[in-house]
Every structure is written in structure tokens, then in C-alpha cells.
C-alpha atoms as a PDB file:
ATOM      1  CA  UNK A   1     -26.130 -25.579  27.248  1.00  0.00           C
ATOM      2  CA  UNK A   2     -22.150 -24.853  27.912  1.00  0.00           C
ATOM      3  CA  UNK A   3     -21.964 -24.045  32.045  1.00  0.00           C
ATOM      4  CA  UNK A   4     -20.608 -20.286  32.293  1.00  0.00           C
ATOM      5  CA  UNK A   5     -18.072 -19.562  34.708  1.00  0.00           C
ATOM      6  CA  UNK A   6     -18.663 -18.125  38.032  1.00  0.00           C
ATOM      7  CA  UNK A   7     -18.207 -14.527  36.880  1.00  0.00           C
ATOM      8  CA  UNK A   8     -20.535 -14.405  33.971  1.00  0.00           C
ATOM      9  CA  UNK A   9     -23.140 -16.888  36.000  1.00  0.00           C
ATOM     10  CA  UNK A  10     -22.473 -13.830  38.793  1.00  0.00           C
ATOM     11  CA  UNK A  11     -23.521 -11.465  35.621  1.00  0.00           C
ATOM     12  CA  UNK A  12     -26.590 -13.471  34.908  1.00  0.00           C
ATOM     13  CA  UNK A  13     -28.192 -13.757  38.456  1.00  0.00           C
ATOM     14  CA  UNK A  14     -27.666 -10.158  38.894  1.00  0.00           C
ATOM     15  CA  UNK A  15     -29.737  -9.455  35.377  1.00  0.00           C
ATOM     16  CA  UNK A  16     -32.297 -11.560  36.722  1.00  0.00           C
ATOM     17  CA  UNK A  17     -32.692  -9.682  40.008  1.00  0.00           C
ATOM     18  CA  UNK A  18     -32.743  -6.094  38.072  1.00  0.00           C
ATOM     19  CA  UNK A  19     -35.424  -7.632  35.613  1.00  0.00           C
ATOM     20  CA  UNK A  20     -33.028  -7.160  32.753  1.00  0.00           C
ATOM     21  CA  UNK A  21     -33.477 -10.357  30.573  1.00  0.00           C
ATOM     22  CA  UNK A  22     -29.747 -11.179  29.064  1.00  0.00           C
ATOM     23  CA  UNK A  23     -27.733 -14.327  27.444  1.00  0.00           C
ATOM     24  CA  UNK A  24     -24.358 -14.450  28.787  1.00  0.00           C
ATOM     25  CA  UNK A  25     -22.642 -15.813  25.604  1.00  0.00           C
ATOM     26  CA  UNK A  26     -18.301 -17.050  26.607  1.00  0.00           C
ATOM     27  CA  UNK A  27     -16.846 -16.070  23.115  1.00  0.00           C
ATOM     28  CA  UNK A  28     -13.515 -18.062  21.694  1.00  0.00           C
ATOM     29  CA  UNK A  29     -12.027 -14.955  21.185  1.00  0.00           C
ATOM     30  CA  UNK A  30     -11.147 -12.446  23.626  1.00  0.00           C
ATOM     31  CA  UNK A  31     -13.469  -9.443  24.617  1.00  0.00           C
ATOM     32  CA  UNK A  32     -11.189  -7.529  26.843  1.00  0.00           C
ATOM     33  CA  UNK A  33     -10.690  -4.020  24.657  1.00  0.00           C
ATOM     34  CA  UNK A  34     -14.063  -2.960  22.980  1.00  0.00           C
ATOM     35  CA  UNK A  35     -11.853  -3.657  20.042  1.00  0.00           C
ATOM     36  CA  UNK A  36     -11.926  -7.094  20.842  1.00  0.00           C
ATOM     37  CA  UNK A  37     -14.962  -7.473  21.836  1.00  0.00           C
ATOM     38  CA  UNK A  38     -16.532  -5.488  18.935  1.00  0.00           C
ATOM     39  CA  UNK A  39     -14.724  -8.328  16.701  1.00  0.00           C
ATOM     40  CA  UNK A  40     -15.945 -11.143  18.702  1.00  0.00           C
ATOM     41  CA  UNK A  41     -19.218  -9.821  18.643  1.00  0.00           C
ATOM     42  CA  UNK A  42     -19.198  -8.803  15.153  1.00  0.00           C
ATOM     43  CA  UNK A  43     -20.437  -5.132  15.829  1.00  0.00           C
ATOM     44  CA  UNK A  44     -19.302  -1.313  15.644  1.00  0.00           C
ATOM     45  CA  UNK A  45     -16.867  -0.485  18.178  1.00  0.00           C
ATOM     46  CA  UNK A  46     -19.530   2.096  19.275  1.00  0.00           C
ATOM     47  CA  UNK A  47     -21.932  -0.533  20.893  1.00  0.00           C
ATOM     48  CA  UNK A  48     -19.417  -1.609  23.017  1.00  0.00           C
ATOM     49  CA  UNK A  49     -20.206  -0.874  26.763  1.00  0.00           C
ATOM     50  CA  UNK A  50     -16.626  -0.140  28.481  1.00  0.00           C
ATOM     51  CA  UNK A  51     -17.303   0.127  32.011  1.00  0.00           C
ATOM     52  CA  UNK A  52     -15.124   1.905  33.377  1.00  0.00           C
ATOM     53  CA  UNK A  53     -14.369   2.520  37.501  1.00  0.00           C
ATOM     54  CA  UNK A  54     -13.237   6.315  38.543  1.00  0.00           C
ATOM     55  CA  UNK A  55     -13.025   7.673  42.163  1.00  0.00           C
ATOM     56  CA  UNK A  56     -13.020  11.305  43.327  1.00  0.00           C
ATOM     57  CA  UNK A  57     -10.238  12.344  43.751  1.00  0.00           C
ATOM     58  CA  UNK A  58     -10.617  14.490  46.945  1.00  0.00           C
ATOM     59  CA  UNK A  59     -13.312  12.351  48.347  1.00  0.00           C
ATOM     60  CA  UNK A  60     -12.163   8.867  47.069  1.00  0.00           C
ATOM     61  CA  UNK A  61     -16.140   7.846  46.337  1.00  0.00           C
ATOM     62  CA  UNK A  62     -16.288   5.830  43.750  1.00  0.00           C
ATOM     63  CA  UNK A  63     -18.012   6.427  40.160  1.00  0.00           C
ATOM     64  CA  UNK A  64     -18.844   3.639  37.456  1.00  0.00           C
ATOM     65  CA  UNK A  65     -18.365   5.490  33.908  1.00  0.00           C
ATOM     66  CA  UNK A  66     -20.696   3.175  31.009  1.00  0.00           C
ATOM     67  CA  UNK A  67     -19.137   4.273  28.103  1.00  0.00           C
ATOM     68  CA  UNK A  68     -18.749   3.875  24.470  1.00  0.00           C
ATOM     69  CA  UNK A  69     -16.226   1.568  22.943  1.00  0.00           C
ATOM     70  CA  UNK A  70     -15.619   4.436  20.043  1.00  0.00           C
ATOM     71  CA  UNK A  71     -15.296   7.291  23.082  1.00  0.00           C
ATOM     72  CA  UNK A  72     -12.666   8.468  25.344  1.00  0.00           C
ATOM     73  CA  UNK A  73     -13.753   9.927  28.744  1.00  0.00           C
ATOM     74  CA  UNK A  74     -13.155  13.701  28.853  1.00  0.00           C
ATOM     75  CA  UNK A  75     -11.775  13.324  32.722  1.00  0.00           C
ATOM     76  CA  UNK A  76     -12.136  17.237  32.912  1.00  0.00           C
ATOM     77  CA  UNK A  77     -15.505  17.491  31.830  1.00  0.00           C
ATOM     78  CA  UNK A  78     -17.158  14.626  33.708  1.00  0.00           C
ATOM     79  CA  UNK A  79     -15.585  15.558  36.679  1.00  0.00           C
ATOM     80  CA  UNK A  80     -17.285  19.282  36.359  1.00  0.00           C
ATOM     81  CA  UNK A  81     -20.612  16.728  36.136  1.00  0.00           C
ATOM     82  CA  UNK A  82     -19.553  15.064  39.511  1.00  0.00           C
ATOM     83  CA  UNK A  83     -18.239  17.882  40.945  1.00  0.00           C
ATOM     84  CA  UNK A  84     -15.058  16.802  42.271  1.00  0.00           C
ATOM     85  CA  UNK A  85     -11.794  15.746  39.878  1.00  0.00           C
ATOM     86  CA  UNK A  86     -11.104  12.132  39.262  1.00  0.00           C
ATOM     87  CA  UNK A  87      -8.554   9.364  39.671  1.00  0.00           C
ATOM     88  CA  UNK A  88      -8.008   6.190  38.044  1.00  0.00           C
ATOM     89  CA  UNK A  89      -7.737   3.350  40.471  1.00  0.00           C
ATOM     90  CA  UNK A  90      -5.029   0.767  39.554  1.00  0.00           C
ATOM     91  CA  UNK A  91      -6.399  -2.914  38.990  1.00  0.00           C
ATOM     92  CA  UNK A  92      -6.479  -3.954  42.424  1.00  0.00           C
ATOM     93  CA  UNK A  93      -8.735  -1.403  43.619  1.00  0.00           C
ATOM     94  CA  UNK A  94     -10.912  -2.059  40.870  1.00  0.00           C
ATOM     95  CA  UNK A  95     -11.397  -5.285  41.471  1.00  0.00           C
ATOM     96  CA  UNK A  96     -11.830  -4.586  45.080  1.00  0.00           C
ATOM     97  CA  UNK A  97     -14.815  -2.265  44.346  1.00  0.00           C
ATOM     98  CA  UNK A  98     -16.093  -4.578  41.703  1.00  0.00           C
ATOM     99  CA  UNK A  99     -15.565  -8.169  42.503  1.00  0.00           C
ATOM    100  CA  UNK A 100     -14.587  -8.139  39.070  1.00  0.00           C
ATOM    101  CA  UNK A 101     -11.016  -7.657  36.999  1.00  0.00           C
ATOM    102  CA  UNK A 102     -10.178  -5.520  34.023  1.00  0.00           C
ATOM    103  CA  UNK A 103     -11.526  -6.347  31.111  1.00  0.00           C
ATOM    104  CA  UNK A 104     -14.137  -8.371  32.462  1.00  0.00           C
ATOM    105  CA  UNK A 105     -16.107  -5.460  34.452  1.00  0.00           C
ATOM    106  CA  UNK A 106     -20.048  -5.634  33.969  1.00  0.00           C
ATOM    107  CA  UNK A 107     -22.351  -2.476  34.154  1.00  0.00           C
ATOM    108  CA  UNK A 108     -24.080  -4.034  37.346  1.00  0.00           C
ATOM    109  CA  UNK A 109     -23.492  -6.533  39.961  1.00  0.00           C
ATOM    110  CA  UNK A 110     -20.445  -5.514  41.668  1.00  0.00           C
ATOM    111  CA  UNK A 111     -19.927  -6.163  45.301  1.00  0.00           C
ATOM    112  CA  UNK A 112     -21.020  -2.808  46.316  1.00  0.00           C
ATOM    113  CA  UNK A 113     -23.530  -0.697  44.504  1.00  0.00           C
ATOM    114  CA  UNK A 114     -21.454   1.926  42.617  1.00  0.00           C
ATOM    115  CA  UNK A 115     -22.719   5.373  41.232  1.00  0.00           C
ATOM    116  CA  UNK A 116     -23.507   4.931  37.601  1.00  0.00           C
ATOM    117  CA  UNK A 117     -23.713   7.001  34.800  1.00  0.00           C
ATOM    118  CA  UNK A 118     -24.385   5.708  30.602  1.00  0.00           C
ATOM    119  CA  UNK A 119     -22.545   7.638  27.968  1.00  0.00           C
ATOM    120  CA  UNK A 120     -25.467   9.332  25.572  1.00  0.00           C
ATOM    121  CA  UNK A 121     -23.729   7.916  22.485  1.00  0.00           C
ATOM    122  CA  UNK A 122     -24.510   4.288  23.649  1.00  0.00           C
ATOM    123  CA  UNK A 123     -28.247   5.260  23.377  1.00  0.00           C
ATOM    124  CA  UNK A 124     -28.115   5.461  19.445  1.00  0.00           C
ATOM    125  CA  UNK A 125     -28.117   1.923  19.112  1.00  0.00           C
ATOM    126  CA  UNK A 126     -31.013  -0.929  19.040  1.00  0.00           C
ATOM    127  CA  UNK A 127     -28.093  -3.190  20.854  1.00  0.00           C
ATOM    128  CA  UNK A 128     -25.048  -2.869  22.812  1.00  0.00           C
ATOM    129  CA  UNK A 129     -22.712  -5.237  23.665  1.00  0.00           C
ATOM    130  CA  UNK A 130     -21.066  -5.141  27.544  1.00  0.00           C
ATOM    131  CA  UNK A 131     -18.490  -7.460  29.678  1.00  0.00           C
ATOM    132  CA  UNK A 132     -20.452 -10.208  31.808  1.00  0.00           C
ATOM    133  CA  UNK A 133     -17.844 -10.944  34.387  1.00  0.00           C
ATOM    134  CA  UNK A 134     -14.747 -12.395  32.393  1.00  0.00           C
ATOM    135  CA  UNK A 135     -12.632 -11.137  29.329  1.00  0.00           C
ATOM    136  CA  UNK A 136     -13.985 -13.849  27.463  1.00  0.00           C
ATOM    137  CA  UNK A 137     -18.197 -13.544  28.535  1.00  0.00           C
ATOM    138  CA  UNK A 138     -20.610 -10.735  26.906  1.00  0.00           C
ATOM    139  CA  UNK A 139     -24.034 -10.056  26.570  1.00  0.00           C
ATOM    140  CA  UNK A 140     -26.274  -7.932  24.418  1.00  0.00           C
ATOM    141  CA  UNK A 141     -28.779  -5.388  25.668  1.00  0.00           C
ATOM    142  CA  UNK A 142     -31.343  -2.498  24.319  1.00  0.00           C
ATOM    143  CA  UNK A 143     -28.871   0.478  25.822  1.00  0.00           C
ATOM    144  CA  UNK A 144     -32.356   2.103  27.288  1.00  0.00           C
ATOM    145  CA  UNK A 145     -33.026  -1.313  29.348  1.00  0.00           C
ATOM    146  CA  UNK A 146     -29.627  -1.327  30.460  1.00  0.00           C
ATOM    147  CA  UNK A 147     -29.312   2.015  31.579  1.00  0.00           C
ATOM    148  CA  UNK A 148     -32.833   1.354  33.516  1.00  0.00           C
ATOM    149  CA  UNK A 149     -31.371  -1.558  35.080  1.00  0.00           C
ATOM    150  CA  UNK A 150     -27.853  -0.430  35.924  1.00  0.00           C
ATOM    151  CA  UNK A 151     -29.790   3.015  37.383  1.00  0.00           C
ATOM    152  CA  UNK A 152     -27.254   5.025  35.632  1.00  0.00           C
ATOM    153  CA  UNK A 153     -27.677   8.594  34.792  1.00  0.00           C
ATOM    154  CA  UNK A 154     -27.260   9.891  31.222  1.00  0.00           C
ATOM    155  CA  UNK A 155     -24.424  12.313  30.906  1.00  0.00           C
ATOM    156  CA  UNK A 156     -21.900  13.641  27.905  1.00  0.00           C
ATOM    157  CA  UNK A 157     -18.245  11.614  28.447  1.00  0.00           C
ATOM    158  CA  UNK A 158     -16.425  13.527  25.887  1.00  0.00           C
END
């Protein structure tokens, strides 16, 4: 079996610990848009799992948004869901709430434990597709496991 880099083996271990059973699979292509990643993975751009980091903007907390490759967040409308408008950190801050860069951002595992909330569209599908740590590492999931897993509340994005 190929080794996987730190990142996706990162990915893995923290799978394990939720009880979510995943293959980290490093594609040749990248994965960092879901429209990469929906070629590399040879899927709808739909089951794509962007995960994407948001803070309050009054409070600065910060929110981990699971959404749809096909869907754009509705800032507006998800912040009337939080209850307080949001901001989008720049890449640095990302990666210091995550432990993980852009592109590469997995729904769980991040250096602190972030609120979470799944898009309802991702729950259509048998499979999704989301980042595992690097632009290049995925993994497949049932959306319902990985929404158990990640402890993320359902809500509308759009």
C-alpha cells in the first residue's frame, strides 16, 4: 500500500477515533476545487464536500460550513441560522484553526474542535466525496455517517 502523507494519515486516524471507517485515496490529479476533485473522483460536482471555515463576525467564534460542491453559501441566510453575521478568514487563519490549508480542509480533525454544520443537499447522495488533509488526498463517505461523525448539524446553505 502507497504511505499517505502526514495530512491525509492525520485524516485517517481521526476517522478511526470518530468510528467513521474511510480510505484515504492521494489522487494524480488535483482535488483542490470540488471541480477538481469531482473530476478526479469521477462524480457529480454535488457530492463534493467543500468544507468551508467562517467566523462571526462580531464574536470572531469560529463555524465549519460542510457544503455542496454544486452550492454557494447564502452568507445572509446562514448567518440568520447562527445568529451573528459572518467573515471569511484569509488562509492563514484558516489554517491556524484547522491545522490544515485551503483546498486540503477535512470535515473533522482539525486542531481544535470547530462548530459544524452539513449542507441538506449533500444528504441526497449514497456517497460523497471530501478533502483528507492535502489538495491531492480524498475519501468517500455515506453523507449520513459523515455528518454523525463530524457532529454537524443539518441546515439550508443557500
Amino acid at each position: 500500500m502507497q504511505s499517505l502523507p502526514p495530512g491525509a494519515l492525520k485524516v485517517q486516524a481521526a476517522a478511526e477515533q470518530l468510528g467513521l471507517v474511510i480510505s484515504v485515496r492521494e489522487m494524480s490529479q488535483s482535488t483542490r476545487t470540488a471541480e477538481e476533485a469531482a473530476a478526479a473522483c469521477g462524480v457529480r460536482v454535488g457530492q463534493i464536500v467543500k468544507s468551508l471555515v467562517f467566523t462571526g463576525a462580531a464574536t470572531g467564534k469560529p463555524y465549519l460550513l460542510l457544503v455542496s460542491g454544486s452550492n454557494r453559501v447564502n452568507e445572509k441566510g446562514v448567518a440568520a441560522h447562527l445568529g451573528e453575521a459572518l467573515k471569511r478568514p484569509d488562509a492563514n487563519a484558516v489554517r491556524e484553526l484547522t491545522g490544515f490549508a485551503v483546498g486540503g480542509i477535512p470535515p473533522f480533525g482539525h486542531k481544535s474542535r470547530l462548530p459544524t454544520f452539513i449542507d441538506r443537499d449533500l444528504l441526497q447522495y449514497e456517497v460523497v466525496w471530501a478533502a483528507a488533509g492535502t489538495p491531492l488526498a480524498v475519501f468517500a463517505a455515506d453523507p449520513a455517517k459523515l455528518r454523525d461523525a463530524a457532529d454537524a448539524a443539518v441546515i439550508d446553505v443557500k
